[in-house]
Protein backbone atom coordinates (compact mmCIF):
# COMPACT_ATOMS: atom_id res chain seq x y z
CA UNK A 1 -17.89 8.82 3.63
CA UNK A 2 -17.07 6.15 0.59
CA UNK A 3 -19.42 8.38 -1.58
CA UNK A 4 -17.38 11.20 -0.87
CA UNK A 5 -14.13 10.04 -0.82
CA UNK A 6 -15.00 7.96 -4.50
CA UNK A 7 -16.41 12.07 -5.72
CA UNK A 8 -12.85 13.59 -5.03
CA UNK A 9 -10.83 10.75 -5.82
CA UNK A 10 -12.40 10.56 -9.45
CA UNK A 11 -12.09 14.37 -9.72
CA UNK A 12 -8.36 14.48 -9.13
CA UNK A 13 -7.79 11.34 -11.88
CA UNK A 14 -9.69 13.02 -14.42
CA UNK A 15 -8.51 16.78 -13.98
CA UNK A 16 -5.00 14.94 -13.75
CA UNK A 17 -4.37 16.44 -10.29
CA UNK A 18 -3.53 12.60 -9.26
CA UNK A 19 -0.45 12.06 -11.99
CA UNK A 20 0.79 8.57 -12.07
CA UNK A 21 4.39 8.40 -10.59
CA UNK A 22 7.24 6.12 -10.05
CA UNK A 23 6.49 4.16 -6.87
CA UNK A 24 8.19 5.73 -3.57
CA UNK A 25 12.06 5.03 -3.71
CA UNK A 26 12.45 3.43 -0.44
CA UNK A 27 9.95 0.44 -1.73
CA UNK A 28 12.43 0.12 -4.92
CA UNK A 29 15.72 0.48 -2.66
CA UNK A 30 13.98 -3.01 -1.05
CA UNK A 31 13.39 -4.70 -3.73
CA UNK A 32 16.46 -7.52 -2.85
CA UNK A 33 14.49 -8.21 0.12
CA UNK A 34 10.64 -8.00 -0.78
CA UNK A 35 11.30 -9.85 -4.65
CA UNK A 36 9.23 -13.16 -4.64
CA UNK A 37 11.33 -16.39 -4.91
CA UNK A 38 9.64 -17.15 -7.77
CA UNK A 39 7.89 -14.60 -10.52
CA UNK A 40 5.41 -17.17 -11.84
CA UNK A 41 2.48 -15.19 -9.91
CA UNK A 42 2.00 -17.44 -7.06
CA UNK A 43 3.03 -15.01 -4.38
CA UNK A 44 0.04 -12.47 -3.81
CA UNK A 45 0.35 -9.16 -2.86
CA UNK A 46 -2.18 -6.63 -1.08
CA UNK A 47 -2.24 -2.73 -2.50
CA UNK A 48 -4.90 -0.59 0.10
CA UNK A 49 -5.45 2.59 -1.38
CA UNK A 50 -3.59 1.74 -5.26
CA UNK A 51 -5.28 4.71 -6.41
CA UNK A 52 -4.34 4.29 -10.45
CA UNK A 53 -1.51 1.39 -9.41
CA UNK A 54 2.08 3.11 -9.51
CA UNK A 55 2.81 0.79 -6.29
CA UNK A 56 0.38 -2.30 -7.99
CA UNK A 57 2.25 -2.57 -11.75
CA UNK A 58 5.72 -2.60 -10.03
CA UNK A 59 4.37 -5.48 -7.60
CA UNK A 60 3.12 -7.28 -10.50
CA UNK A 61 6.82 -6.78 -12.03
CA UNK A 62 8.69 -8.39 -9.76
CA UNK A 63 6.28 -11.68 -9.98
CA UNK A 64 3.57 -10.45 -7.16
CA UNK A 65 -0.41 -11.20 -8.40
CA UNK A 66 -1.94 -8.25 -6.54
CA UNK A 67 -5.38 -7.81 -5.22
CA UNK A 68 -5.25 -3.64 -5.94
CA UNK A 69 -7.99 -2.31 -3.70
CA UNK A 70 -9.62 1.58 -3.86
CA UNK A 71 -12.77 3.49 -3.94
CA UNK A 72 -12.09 5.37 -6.77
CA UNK A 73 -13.30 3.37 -9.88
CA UNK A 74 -11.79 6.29 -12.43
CA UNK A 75 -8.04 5.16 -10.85
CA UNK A 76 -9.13 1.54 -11.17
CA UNK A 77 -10.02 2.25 -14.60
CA UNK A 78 -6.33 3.79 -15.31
CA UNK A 79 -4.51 1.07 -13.33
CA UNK A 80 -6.23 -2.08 -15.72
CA UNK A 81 -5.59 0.22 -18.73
CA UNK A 82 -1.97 0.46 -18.28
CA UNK A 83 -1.70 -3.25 -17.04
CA UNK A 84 -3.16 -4.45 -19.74
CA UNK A 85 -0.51 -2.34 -22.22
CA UNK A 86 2.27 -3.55 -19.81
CA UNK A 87 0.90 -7.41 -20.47
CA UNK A 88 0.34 -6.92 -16.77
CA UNK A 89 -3.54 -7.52 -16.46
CA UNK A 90 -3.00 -11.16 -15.45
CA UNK A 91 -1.75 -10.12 -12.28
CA UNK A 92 -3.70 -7.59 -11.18
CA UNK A 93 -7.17 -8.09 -9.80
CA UNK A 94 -8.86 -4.86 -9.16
CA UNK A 95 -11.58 -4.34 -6.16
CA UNK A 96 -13.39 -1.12 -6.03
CA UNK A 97 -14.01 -0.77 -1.77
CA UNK A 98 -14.91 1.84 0.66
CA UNK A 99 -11.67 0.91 2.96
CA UNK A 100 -13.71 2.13 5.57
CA UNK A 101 -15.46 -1.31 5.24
CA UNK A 102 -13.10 -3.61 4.02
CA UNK A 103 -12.75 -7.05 5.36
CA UNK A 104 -9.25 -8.66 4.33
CA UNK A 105 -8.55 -11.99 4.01
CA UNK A 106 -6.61 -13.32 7.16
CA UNK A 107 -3.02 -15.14 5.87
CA UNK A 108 -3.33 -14.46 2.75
CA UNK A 109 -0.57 -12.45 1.45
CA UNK A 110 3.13 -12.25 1.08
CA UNK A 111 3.12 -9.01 1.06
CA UNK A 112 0.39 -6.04 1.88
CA UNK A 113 1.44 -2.63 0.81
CA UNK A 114 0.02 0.67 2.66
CA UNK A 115 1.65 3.90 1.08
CA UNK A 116 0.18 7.13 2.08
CA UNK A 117 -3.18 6.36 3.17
CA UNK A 118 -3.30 6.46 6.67
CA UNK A 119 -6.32 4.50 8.35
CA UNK A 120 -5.12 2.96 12.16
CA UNK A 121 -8.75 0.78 12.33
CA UNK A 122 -6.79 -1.31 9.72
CA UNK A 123 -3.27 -1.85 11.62
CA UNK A 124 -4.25 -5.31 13.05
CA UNK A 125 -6.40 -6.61 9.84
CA UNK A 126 -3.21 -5.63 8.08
CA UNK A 127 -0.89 -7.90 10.47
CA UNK A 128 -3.75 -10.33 9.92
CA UNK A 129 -3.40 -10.52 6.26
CA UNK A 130 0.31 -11.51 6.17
CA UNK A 131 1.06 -15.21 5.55
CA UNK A 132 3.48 -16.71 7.79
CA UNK A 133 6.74 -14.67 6.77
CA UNK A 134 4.96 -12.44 4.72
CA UNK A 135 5.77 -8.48 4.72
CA UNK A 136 4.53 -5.53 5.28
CA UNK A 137 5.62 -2.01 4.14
CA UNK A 138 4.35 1.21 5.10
CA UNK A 139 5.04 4.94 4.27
CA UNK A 140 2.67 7.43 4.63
CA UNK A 141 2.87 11.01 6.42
CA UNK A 142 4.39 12.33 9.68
CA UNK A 143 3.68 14.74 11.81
CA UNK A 144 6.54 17.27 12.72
CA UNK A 145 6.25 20.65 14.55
CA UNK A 146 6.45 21.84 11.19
CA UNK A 147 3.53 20.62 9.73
CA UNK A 148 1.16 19.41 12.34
CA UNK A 149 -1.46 18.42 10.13
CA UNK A 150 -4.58 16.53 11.66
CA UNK A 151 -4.43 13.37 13.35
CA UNK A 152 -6.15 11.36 11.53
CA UNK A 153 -4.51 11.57 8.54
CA UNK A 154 -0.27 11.93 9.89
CA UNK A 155 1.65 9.86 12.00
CA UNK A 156 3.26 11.00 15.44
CA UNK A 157 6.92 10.35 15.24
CA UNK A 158 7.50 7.06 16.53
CA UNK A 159 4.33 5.23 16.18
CA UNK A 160 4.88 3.77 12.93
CA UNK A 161 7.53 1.65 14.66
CA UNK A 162 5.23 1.04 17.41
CA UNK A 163 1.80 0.04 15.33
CA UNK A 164 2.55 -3.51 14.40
CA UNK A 165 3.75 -5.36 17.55
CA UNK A 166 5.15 -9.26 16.70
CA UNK A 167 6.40 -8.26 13.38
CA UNK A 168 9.81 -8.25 13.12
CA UNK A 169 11.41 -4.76 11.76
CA UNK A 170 13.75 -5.10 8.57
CA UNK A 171 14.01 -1.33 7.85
CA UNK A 172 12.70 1.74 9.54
CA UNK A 173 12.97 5.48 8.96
CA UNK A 174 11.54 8.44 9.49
CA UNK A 175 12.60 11.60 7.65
CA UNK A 176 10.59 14.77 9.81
CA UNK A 177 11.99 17.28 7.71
CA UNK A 178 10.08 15.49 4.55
CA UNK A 179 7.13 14.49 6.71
CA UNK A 180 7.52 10.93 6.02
CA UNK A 181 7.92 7.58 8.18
CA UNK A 182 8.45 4.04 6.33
CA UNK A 183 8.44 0.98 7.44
CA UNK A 184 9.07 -2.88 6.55
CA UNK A 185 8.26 -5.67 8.79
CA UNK A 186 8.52 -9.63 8.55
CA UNK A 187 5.18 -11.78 10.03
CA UNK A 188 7.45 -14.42 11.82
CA UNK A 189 5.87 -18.07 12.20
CA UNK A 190 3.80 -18.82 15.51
């Protein structure tokens, strides 16, 4: 599946159906709350799926290092060209991985970031990753009697609240007549 997935991921960066955009507005309405206390770098972030980094370069502006993860190396390509014209590059660190696959490091971010890529098998590596207090935001697609979409790839309403049990919601919404769910979520010490 990586193969294929890497094929039509590289396609839609270089016939430009995969524009670069501003990252989704509910992870910039939060940014009072998910801001590192210090912008020196030392707080790591976690992008799955950065695709060519929209969500990845505004992490590494607030002060995040981010490990930006994706299979497509033509959107990995993008994301360290415009990092290194932002003076960026320092704090990204790019992985080309077939998510499918991925092993991520257990309490090692402050923050992992999952927008629109929609893979359940990595709900509890996910929790996993978060340091002791760290966050995690989600958005991604929901299912609505409009637009049933398949399964595998949409959320049922509701279960976006319910996927990470023991984190502790700070926001939640879902918006069915925009097919969307969000979520952000606070690992709280054990």
């Amino acid at each position: 599946m990586a193969a294929a997935d890497r094929l039509r991921w590289n396609v839609r960066y270089l016939t430009g159906a995969a524009e670069e955009r501003a990252p989704v507005r509910r992870l910039v309405d939060l940014a009072p709350v998910i801001r590192p206390a210090s912008r020196d770098g030392s707080a790591r972030a976690l992008d799955l799926a950065c695709g060519a980094g929209r969500h990845t370069l505004y992490l590494a502006s607030l002060g995040y290092t981010v490990d930006a993860l994706d299979v497509s190396d033509v959107g990995l390509a993008r994301l360290a060209r415009v990092a290194a014209a932002l003076g960026l590059a320092g704090r990204v660190r790019l992985r080309q991985v077939d998510l499918d696959r991925v092993q991520l490091s257990q309490e090692a971010y402050d923050l992992v970031l999952d927008t629109y890529f929609l893979d359940r098998r990595l709900f509890r590596a996910m929790h996993a990753a978060l340091k002791p207090n760290g966050l995690l935001f989600v958005e991604t697609l929901l299912s609505t009697p409009a637009k049933p979409g398949r399964p595998a790839y949409y959320l049922q309403p509701g279960e976006l609240r319910r996927a990470f049990p023991g984190l502790a919601e700070l926001f939640y919404e879902e918006k069915a007549d925009e097919w969307w769910a969000a979520l952000l979520a606070r690992r709280t010490p054990s």
